[in-house]
N, C-alpha and C. Protein backbone atom coordinates (compact mmCIF):
# COMPACT_ATOMS: atom_id res chain seq x y z
N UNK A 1 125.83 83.53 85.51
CA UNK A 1 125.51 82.47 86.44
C UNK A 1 124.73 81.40 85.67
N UNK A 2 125.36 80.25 86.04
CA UNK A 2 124.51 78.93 85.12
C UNK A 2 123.03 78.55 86.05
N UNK A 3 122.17 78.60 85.17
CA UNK A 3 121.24 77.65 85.94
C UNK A 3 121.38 75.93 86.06
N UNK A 4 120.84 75.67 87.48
CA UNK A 4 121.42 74.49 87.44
C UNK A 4 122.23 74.66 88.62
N UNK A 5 122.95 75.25 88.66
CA UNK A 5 124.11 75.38 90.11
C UNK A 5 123.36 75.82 91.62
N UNK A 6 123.47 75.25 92.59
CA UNK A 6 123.49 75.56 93.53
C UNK A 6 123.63 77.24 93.97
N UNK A 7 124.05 77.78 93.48
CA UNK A 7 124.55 79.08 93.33
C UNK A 7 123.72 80.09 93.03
N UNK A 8 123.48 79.68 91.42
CA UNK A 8 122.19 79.89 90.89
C UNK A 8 120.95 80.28 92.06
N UNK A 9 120.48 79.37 92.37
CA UNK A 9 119.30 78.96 93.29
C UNK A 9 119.66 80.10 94.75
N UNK A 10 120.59 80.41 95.14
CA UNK A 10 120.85 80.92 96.27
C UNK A 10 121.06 82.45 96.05
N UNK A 11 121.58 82.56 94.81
CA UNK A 11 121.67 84.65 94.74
C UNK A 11 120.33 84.66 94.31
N UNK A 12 119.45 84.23 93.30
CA UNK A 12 118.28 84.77 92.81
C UNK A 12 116.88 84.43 93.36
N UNK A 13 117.26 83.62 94.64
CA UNK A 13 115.49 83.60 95.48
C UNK A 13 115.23 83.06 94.71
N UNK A 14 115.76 81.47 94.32
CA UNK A 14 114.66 80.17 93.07
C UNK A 14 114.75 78.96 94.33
N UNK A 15 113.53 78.12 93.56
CA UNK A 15 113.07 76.81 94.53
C UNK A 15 114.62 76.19 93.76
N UNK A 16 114.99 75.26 95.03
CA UNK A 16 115.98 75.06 94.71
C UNK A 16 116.31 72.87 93.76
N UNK A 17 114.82 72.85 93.44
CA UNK A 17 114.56 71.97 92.72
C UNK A 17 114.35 72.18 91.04
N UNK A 18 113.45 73.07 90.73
CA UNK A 18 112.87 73.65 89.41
C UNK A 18 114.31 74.69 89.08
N UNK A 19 114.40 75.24 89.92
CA UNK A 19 114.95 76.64 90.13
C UNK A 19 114.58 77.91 89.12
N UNK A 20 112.79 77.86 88.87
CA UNK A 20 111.90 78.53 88.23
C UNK A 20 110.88 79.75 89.46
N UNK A 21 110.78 78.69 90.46
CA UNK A 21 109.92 79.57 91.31
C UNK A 21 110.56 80.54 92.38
N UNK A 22 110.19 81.21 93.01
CA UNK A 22 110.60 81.70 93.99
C UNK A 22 110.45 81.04 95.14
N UNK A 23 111.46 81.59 95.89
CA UNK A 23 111.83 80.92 97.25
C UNK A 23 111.05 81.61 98.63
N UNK A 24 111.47 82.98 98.81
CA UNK A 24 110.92 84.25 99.47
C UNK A 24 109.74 84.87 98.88
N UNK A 25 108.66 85.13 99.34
CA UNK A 25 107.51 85.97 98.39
C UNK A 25 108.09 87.00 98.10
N UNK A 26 108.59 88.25 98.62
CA UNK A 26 109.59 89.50 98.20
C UNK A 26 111.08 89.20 97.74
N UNK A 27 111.26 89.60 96.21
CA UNK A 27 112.40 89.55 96.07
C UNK A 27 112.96 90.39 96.83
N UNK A 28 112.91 91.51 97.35
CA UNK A 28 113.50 92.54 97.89
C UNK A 28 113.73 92.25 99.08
N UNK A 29 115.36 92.07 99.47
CA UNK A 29 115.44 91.55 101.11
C UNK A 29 115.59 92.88 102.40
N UNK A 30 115.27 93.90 101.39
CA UNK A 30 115.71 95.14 102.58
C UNK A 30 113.92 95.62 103.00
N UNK A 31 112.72 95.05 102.62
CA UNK A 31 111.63 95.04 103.17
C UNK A 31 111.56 94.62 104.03
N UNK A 32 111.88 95.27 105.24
CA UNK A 32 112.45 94.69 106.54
C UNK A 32 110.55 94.46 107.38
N UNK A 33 109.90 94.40 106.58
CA UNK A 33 108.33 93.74 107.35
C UNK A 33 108.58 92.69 106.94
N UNK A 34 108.66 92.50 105.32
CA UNK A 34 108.78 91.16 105.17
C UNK A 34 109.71 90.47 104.46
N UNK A 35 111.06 90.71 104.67
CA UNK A 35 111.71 90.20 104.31
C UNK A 35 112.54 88.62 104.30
N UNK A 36 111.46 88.08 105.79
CA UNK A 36 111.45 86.61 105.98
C UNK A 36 110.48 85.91 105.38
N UNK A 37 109.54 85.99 104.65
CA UNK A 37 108.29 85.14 104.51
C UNK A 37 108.51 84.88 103.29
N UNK A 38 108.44 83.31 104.04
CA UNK A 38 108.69 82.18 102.58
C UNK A 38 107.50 81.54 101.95
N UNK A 39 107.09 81.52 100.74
CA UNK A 39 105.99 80.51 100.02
C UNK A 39 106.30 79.37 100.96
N UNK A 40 104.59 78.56 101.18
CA UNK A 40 104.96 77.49 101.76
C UNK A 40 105.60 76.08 100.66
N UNK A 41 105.78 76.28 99.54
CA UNK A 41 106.26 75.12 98.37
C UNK A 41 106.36 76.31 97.12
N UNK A 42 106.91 75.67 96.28
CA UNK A 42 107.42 75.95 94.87
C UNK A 42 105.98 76.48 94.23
N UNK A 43 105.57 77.28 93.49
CA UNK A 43 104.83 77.58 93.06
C UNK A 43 104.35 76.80 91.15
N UNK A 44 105.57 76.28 90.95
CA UNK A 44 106.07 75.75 89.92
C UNK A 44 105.65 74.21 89.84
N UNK A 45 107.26 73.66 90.74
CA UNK A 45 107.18 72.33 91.38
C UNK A 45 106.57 71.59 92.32
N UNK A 46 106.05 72.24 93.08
CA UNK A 46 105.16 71.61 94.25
C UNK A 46 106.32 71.54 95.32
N UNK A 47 107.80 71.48 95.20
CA UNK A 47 108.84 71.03 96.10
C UNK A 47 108.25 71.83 97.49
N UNK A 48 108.07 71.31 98.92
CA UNK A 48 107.81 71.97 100.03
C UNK A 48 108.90 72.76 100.35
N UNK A 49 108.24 74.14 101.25
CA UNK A 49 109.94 74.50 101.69
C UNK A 49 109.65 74.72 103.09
N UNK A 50 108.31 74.03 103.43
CA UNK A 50 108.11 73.88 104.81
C UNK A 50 108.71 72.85 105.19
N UNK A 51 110.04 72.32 105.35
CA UNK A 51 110.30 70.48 106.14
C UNK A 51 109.51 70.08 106.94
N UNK A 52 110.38 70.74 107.86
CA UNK A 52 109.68 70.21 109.54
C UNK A 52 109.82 71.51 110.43
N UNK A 53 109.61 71.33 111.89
CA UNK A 53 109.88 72.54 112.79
C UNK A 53 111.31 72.24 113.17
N UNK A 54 111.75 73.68 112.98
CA UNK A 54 113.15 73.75 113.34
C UNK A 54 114.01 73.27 112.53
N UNK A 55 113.68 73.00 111.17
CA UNK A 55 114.88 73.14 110.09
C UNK A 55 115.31 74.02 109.53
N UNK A 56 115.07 75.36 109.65
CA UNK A 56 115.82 75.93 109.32
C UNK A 56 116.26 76.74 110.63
N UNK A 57 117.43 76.42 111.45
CA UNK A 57 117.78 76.47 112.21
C UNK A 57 119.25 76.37 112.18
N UNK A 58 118.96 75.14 111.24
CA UNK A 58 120.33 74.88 110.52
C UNK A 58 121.14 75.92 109.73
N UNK A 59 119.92 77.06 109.15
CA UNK A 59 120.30 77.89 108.51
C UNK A 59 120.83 79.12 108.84
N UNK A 60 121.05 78.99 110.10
CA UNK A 60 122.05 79.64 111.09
C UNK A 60 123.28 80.03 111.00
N UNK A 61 123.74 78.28 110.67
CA UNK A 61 125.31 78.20 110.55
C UNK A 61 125.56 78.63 109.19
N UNK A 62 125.20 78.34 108.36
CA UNK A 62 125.37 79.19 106.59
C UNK A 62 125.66 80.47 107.23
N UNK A 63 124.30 81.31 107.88
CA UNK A 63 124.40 82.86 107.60
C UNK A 63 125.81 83.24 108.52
N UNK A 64 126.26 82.53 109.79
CA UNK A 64 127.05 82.66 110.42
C UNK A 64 128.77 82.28 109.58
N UNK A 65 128.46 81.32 108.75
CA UNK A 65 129.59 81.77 108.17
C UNK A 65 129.75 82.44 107.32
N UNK A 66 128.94 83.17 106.62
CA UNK A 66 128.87 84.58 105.50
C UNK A 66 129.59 85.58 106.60
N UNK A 67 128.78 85.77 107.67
CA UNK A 67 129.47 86.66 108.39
C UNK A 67 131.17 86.86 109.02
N UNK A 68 131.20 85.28 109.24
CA UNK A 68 132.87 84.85 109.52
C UNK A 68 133.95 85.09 108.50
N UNK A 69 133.07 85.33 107.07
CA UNK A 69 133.84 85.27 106.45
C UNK A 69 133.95 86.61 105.50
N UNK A 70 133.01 87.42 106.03
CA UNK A 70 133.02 89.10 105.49
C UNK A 70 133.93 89.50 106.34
N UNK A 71 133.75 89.32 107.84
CA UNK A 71 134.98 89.65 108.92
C UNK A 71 136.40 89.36 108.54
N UNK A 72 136.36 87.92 108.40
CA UNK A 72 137.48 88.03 108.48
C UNK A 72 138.32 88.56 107.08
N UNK A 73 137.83 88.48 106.04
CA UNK A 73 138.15 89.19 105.22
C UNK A 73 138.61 90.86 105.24
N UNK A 74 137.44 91.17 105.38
CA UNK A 74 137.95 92.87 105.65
C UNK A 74 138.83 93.19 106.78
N UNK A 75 139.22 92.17 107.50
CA UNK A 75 140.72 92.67 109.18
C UNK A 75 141.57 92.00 107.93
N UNK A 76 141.38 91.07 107.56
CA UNK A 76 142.99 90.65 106.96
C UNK A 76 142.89 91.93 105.92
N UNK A 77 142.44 92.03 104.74
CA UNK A 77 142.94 92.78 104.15
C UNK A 77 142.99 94.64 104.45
N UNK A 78 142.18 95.16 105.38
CA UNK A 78 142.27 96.42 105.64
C UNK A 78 143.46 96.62 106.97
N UNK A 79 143.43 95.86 108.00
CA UNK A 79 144.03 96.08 108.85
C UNK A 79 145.49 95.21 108.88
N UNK A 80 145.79 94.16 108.31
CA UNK A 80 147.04 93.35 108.15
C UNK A 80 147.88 93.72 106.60
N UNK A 81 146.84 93.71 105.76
CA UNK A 81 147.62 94.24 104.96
C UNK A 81 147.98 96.05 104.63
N UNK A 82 146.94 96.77 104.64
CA UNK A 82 147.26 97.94 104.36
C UNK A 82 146.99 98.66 105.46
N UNK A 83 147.23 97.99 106.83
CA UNK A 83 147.44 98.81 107.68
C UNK A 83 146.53 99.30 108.47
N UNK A 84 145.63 99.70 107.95
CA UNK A 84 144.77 100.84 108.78
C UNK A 84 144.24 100.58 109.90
N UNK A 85 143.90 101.58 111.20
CA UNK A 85 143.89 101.47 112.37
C UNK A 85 142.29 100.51 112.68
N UNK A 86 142.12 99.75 113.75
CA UNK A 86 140.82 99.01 113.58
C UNK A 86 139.98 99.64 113.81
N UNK A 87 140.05 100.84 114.61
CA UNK A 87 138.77 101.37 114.88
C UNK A 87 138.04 102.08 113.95
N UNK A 88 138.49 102.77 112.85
CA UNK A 88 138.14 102.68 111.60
C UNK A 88 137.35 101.66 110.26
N UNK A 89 138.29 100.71 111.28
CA UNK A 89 137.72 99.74 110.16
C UNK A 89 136.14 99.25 110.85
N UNK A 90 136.30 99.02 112.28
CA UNK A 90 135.18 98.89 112.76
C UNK A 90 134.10 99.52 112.42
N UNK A 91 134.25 101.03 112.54
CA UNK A 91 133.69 102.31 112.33
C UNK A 91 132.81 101.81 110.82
N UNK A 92 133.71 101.39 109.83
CA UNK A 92 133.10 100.98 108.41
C UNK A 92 131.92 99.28 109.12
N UNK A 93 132.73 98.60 109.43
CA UNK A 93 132.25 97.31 109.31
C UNK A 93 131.22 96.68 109.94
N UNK A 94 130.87 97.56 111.06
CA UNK A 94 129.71 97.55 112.20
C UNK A 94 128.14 98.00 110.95
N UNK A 95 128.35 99.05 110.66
CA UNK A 95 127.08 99.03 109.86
C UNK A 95 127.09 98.19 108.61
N UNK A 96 128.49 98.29 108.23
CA UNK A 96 127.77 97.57 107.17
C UNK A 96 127.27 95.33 107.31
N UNK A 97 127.73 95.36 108.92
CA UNK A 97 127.07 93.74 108.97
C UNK A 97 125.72 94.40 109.35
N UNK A 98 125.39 95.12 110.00
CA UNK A 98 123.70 95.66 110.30
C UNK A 98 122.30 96.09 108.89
N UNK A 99 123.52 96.36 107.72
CA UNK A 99 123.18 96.32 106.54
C UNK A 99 123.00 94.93 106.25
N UNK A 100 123.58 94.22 105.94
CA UNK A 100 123.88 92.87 105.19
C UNK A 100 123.19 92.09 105.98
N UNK A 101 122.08 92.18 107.22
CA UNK A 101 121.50 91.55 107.73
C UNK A 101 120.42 90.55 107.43
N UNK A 102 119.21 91.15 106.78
CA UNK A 102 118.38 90.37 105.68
C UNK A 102 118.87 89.66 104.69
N UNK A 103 120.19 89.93 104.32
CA UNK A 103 120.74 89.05 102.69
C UNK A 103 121.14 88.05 103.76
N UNK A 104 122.09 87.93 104.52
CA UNK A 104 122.70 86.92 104.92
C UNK A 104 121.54 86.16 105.30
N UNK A 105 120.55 86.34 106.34
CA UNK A 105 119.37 85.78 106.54
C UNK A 105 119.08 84.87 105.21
N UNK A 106 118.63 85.72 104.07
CA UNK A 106 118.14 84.88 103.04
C UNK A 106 118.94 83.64 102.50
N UNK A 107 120.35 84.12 102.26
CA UNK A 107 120.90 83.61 101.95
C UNK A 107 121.81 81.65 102.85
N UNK A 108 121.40 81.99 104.30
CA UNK A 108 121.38 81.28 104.90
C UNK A 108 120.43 80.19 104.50
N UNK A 109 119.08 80.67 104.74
CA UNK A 109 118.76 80.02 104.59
C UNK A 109 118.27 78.79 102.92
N UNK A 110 118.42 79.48 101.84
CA UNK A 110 118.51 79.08 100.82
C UNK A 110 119.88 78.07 100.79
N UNK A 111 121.04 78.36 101.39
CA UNK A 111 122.18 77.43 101.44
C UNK A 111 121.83 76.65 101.99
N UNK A 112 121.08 76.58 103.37
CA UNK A 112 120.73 75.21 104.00
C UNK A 112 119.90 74.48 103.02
N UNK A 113 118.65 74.75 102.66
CA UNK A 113 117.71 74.11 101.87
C UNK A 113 118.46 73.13 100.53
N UNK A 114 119.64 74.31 100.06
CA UNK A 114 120.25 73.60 98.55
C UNK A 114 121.32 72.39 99.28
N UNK A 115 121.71 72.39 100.19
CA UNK A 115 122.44 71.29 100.83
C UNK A 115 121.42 70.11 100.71
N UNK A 116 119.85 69.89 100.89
CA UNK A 116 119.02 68.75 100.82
C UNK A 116 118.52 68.60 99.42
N UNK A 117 118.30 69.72 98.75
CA UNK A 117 117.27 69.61 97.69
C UNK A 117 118.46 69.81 96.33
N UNK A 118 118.07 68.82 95.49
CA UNK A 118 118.86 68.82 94.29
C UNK A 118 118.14 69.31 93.34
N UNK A 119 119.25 70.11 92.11
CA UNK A 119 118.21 70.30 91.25
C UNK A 119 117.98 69.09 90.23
N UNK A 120 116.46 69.62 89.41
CA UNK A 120 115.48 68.26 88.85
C UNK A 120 115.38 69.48 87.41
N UNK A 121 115.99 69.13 86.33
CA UNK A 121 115.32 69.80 85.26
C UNK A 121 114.43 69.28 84.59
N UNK A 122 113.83 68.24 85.26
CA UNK A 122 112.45 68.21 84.36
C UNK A 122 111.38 68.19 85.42
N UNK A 123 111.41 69.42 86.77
CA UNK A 123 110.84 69.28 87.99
C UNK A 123 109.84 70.30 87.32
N UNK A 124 110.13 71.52 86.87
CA UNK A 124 109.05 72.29 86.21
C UNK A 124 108.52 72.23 85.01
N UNK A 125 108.42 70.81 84.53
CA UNK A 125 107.56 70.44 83.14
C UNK A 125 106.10 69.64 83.86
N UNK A 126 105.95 69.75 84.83
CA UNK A 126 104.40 69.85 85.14
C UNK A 126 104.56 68.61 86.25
N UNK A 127 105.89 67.83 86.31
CA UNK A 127 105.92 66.78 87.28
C UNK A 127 105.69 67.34 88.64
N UNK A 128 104.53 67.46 89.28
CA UNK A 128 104.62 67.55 90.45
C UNK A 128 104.95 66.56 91.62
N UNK A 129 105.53 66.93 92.73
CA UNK A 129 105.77 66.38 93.68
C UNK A 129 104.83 65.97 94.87
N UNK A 130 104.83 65.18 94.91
CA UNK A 130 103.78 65.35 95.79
C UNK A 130 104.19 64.76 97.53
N UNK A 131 104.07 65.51 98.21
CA UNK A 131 104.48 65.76 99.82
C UNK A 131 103.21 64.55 100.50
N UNK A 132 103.94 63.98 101.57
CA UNK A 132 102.96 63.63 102.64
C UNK A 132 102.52 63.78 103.30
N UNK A 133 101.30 64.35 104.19
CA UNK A 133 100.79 65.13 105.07
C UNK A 133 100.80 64.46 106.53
N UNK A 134 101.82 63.59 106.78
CA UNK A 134 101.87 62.95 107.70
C UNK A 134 102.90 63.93 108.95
């Protein structure tokens, strides 16, 4: 994985400016106490990852299409192509979206954030940002 990519920034929990700091205080997304709690800014860059109230809300529709698209993946290829009966497949696919719950979460929301925030490679050479408290 290149640093630098959008991509980058979204599998490995990085600010999605520096893409040095962390995003989530726990890398670990199956710490289901805390597997939502975000630094309030870059630890690095200063970049906020507080916006406003109710932006990440947006980060809804990301995690909702991870999910649209694990679904529909596993019916087309388990049940259209090789057949197998759905309730089986259900049987598999029910836990494992109850599994994949916290990643998609994270991952939601890191996709929303990299949709606004570009990366800056010279954001973690000490240039801080500085936010308005307005």
């Amino acid at each position: 994985m290149r640093k630098g990519s959008k991509i980058y920034s979204i599998l490995y929990n990085k600010c999605p400016r520096c893409q040095q700091g962390a995003f989530f205080v726990y890398n670990n997304p199956f710490n289901l106490r805390k597997f939502d709690k975000m630094h309030p800014h870059c630890e690095v860059c200063g970049e906020s990852f507080e916006r406003e109230p109710g932006f990440y809300f947006g980060g809804m529709y990301g995690s909702y299409t991870l999910y649209t698209l694990l679904i529909a993946s596993v019916f087309v290829s388990c049940v259209v192509v090789l057949k197998i009966n759905i309730f089986y497949v259900l049987a598999f696919l029910i836990p494992i979206l109850i599994i994949s719950q916290p990643v998609f979460f994270r991952w939601g929301r890191l996709l929303w954030i990299n949709i606004f925030v570009s990366y800056n490679p010279d954001a973690a050479n000490g240039e801080k940002k500085i936010t308005p408290k307005w």
